[in-house]
Structure formats: structure tokens, C-alpha cells
Protein backbone atom coordinates (compact mmCIF):
# COMPACT_ATOMS: atom_id res chain seq x y z
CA UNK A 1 -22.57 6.90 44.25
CA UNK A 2 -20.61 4.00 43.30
CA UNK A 3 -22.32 3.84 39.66
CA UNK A 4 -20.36 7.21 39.18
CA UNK A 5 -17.05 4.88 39.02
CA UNK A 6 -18.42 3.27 36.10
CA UNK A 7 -18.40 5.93 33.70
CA UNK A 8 -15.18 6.20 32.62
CA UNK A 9 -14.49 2.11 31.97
CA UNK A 10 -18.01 1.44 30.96
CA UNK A 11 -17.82 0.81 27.27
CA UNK A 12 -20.18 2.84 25.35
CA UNK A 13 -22.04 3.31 22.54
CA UNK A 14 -25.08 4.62 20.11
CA UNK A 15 -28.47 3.07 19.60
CA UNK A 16 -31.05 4.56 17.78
CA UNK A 17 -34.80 4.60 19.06
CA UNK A 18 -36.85 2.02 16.78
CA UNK A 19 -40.25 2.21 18.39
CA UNK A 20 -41.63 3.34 21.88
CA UNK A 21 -44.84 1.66 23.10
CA UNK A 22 -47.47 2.30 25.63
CA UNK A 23 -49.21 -0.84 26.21
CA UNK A 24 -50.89 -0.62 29.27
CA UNK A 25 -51.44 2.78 31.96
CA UNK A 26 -48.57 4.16 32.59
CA UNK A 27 -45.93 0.70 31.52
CA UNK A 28 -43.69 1.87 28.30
CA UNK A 29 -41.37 -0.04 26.20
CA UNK A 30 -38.37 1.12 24.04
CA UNK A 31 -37.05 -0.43 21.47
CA UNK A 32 -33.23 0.45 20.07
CA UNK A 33 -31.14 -0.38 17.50
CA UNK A 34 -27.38 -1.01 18.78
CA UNK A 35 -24.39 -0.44 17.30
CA UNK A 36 -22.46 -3.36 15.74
CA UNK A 37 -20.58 -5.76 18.13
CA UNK A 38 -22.42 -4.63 21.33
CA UNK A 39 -23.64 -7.60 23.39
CA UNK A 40 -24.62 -8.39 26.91
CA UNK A 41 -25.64 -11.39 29.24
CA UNK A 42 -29.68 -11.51 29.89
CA UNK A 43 -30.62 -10.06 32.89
CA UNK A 44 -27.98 -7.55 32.50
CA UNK A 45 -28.85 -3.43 33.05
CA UNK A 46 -27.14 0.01 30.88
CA UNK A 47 -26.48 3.29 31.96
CA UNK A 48 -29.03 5.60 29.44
CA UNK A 49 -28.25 8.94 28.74
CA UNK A 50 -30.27 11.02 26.14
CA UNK A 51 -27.35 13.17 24.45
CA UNK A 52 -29.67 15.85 22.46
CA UNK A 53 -32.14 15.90 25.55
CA UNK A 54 -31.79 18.79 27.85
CA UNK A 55 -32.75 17.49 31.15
CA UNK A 56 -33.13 19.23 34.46
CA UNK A 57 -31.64 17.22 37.51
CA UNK A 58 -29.91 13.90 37.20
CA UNK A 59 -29.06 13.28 33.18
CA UNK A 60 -28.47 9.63 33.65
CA UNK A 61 -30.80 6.58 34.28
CA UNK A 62 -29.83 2.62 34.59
CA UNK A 63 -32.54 0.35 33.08
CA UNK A 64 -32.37 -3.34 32.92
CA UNK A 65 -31.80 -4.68 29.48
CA UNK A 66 -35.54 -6.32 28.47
CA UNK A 67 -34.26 -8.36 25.57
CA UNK A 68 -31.80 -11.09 24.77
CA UNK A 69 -28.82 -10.64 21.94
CA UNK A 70 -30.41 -13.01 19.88
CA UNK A 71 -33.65 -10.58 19.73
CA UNK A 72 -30.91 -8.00 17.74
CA UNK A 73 -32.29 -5.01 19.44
CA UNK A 74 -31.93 -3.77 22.96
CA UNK A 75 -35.25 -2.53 24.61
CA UNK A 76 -36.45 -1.63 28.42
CA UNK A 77 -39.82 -1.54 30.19
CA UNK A 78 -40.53 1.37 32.64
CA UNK A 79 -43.18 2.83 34.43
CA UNK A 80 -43.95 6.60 35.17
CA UNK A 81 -45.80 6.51 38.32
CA UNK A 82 -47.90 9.55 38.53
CA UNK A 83 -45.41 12.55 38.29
CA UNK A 84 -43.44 11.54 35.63
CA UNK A 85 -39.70 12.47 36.01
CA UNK A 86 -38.06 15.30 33.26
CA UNK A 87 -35.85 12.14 32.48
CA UNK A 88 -38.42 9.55 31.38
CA UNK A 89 -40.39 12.80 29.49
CA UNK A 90 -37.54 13.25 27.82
CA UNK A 91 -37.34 9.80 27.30
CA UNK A 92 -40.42 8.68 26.09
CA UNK A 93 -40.41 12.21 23.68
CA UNK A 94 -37.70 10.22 21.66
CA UNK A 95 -38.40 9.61 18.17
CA UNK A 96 -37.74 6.61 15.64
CA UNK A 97 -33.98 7.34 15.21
CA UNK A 98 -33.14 9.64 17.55
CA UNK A 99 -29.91 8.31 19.45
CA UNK A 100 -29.38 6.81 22.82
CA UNK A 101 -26.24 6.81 24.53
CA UNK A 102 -25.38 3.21 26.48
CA UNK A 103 -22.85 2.14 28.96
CA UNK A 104 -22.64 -1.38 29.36
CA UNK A 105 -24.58 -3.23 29.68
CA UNK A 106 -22.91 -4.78 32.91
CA UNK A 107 -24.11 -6.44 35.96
CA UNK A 108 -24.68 -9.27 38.31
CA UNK A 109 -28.34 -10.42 37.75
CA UNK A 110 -27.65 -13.15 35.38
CA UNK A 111 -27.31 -17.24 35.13
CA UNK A 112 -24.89 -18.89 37.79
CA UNK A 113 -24.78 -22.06 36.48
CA UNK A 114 -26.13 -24.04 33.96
CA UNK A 115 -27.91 -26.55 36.16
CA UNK A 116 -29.78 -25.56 38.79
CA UNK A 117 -32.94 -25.11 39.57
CA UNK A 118 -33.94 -21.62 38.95
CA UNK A 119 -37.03 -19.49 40.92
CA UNK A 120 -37.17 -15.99 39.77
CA UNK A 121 -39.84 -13.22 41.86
CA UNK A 122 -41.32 -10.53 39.82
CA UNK A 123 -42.61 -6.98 41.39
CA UNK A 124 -44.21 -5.34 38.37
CA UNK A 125 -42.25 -3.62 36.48
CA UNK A 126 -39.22 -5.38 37.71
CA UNK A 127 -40.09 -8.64 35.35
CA UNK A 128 -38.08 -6.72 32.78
CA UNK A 129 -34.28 -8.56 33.21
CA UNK A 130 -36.07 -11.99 34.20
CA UNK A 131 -37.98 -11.52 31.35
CA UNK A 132 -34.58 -11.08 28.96
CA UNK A 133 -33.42 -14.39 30.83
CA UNK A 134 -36.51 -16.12 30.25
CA UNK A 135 -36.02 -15.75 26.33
CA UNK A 136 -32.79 -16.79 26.92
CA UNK A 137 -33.71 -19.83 28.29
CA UNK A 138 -36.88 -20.68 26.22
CA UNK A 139 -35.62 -23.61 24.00
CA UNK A 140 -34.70 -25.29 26.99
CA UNK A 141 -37.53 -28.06 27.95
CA UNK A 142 -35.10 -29.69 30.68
CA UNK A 143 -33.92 -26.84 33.41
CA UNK A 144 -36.39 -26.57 35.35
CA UNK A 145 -37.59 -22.65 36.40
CA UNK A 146 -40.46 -21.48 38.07
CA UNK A 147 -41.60 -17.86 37.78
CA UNK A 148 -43.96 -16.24 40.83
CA UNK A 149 -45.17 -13.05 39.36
CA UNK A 150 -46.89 -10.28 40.99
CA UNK A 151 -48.71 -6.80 39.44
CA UNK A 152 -51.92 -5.39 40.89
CA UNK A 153 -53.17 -3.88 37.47
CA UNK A 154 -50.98 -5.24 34.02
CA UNK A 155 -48.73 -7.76 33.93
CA UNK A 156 -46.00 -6.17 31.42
CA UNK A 157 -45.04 -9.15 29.06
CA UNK A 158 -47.52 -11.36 30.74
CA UNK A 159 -49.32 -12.60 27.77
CA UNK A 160 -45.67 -13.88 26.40
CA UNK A 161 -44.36 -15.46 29.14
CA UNK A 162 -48.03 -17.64 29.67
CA UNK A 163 -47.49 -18.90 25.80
CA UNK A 164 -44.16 -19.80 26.37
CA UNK A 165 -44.61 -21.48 29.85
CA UNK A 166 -47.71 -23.01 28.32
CA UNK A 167 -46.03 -26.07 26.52
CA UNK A 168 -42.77 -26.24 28.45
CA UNK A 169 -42.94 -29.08 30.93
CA UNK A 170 -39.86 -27.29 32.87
CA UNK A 171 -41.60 -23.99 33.34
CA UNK A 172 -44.07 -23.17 36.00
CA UNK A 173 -45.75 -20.35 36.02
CA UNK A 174 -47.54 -18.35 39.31
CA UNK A 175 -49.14 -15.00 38.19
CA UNK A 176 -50.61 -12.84 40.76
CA UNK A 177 -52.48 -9.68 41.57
CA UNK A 178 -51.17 -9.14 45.18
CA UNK A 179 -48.00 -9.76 47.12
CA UNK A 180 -49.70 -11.78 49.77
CA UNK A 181 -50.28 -14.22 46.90
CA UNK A 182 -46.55 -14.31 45.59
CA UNK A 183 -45.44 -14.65 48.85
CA UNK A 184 -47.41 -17.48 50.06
CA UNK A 185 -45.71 -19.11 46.99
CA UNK A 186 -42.43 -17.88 47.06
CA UNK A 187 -42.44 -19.85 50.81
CA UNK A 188 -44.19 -23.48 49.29
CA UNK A 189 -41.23 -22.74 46.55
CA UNK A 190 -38.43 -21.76 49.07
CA UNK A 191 -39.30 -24.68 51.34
CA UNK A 192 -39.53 -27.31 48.78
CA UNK A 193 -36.53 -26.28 46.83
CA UNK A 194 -34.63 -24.75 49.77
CA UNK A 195 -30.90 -24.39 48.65
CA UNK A 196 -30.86 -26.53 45.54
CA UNK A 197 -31.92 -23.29 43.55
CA UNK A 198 -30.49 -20.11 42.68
CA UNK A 199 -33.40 -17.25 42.99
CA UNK A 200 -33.49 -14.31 41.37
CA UNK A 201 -35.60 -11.37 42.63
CA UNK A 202 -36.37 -8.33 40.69
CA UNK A 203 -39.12 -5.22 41.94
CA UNK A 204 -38.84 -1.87 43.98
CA UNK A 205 -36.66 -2.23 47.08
CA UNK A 206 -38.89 -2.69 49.72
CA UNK A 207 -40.00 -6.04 47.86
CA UNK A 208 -36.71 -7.23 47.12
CA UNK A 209 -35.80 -7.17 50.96
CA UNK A 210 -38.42 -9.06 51.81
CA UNK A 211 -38.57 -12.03 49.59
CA UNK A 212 -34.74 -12.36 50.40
CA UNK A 213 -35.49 -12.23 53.63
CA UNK A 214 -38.62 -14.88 53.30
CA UNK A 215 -36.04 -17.04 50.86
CA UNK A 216 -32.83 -16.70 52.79
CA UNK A 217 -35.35 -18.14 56.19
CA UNK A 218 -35.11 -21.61 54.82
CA UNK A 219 -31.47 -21.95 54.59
CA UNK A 220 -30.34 -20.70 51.44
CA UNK A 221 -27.70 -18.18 51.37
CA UNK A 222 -27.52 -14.75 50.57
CA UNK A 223 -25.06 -16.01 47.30
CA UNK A 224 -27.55 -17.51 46.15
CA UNK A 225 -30.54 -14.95 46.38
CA UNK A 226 -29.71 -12.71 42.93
CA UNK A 227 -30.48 -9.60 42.99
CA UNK A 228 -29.06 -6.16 41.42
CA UNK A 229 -28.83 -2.49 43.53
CA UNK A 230 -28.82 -0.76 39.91
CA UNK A 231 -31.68 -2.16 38.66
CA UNK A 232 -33.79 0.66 37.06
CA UNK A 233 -37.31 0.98 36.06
């Protein structure tokens, strides 16, 4: 796997587990202190791996980066699904101060310009690097950026992202409980913006295909569709 490639020009360092929460079901949140001088552009993912963890299988996990520079702490939003893998138990096991090894962060799901119109499509879970971007972006009252969110049960960050939408004339906001829904939006969206926006579209694979697919139908091209293969949740 190409990610492989990475490992030996990836620059990497230590952070140390602050908190781990369990807001919702199955959603999680960690929290890490980084080492001095590390940085990264919102949206962007790491390679995790858990250095006094054994593990059985793969010993190595990307997650997208949940949290802006300015935030001074990294952190990343997962999900367990119902058979939780021996990496996210050992994972979530972590406690305050126990260290995390990072490579990167690194990637292509970030800002293209610093004009555009911006749409970004949320699977559950996958709101984690538009939700990093989003904080990036929240003193601005002037780009405009709509966000078409979908979750069937908990909208991770959800209660955030409504307060700062709510008095931000530039920031519309489309939360959903079913796909149907985002999609009927993403295509008013797609056809009234068509190619004047850059999209960004974050969730399990299947999902990403499609909206693409459903964005891509009203002339915009694929450079402009943002997405990232090593996205991990």
C-alpha cells in the first residue's frame, strides 16, 4: 500500500493522550498534546501508532486531524462499529499521558484557494477534517461555505458547528438524518453553484463515490471535488 512509502519521510513525533471522550454510542474523541513545533493544515490526516500497545494485526491507523493549530492540541473522532478492532481497544485503553506516535500530519483535503465558494458533505463520522477546517475558517463572515451534513443517530460536533453557523451570514448549514436528504441538497447546491465552488467530501467510501459522482454530473471537475483515500475513522 502506497501509505507504506510514507514511513520513512513522514516526519514524526510524540504526543501525549490528554483526555479520551465518549460522547455519544459508540463516537470517541482523543485529545493529545504535541510536541513543540509540530503543525499541520486543517483538514489534514496522521499516521497513529501506539508504541507501548501490543496489537495483533495491522499496528498502524491514519485518522484525520479533528482540530486546528490554533486549538494547541491535536485530537480525532472515531467510531467502533460493533466489533471493535484490537487497534482502536488499544486505543481508546490509553491513559492521560500515555504517548502517541504521529507521522505527519500530511495530505490533500485542505483549502485550494482563498476565495471560492466552498460546499463540504459530511457522512458521520467523516465530519472530523471538515470540522478542523471549519474552525479554521470561523472568523471569517465573508467566504461563503455551506455544510450538508448527514448521521442517522449523533451528529459528532453537531451542537458546535450549529452555534457557530448560527450568527455567520456566510455559513449555511443542512443537517440531516438520512442520505436521501443530503443528497437532494448536495444536487440544489451542485446545480446552483456548479463549478464556481470547490467541494469537499468526507464519509465511508461508498458515500464519497457517490456524491462525486452526483457533484461531478453538473460540470464540475474531478479537481475540484476534494476528497482524501487515507482518510481514517
Amino acid at each position: 500500500m502506497i501509505i507504506l512509502d510514507y514511513f520513512g519521510i513522514l516526519k514524526k513525533s510524540v504526543a501525549r493522550v490528554e483526555s479520551i471522550d465518549n460522547p455519544y454510542g459508540d463516537y470517541y474523541t482523543v485529545k493529545m498534546k504535541l510536541a513543540a513545533g509540530v503543525s499541520w493544515t486543517p483538514g489534514e490526516h496522521a499516521i497513529f501508532t501506539l508504541p507501548q500497545k501490543e496489537i495483533e494485526g495491522k499496528k498502524w491507523r491514519p485518522f484525520s486531524v479533528a482540530s486546528a493549530p490554533v486549538d494547541g492540541y491535536l485530537m480525532i473522532g472515531t467510531r467502533t462499529g460493533k466489533e471493535m478492532s484490537n487497534f482502536k481497544q488499544a486505543l481508546l485503553s490509553l491513559e492521560p499521558g500515555d504517548p502517541v506516535t504521529v507521522r505527519g500530519p500530511f495530505g490533500w483535503f485542505k483549502l485550494q484557494d482563498e476565495t471560492s465558494p466552498l460546499v463540504f458533505v459530511a457522512g458521520g463520522v467523516g465530519i472530523t477534517p471538515i470540522w478542523a477546517i471549519l474552525k479554521y475558517l470561523e472568523g471569517d463572515t465573508d467566504r461563503i461555505r455551506t455544510l450538508i451534513y448527514t448521521a442517522r443517530d449523533y451528529h459528532l460536533f453537531g451542537e458546535e458547528i450549529e452555534e457557530m453557523a448560527k450568527d455567520n451570514p456566510a455559513f449555511d448549514l443542512y443537517m440531516t438524518s438520512s442520505s436521501k436528504e443530503a443528497k437532494a441538497k448536495v444536487e440544489e447546491v451542485a446545480g446552483r453553484l456548479g463549478a464556481e465552488a470547490h467541494y469537499f467530501v468526507s464519509g465511508a467510501p461508498k458515500f464519497i463515490k457517490s456524491v462525486r459522482e452526483q457533484i461531478m454530473a453538473h460540470g464540475v471537475s474531478s479537481k475540484k471535488v476534494i476528497f482524501d483515500p487515507f482518510i481514517g475513522f
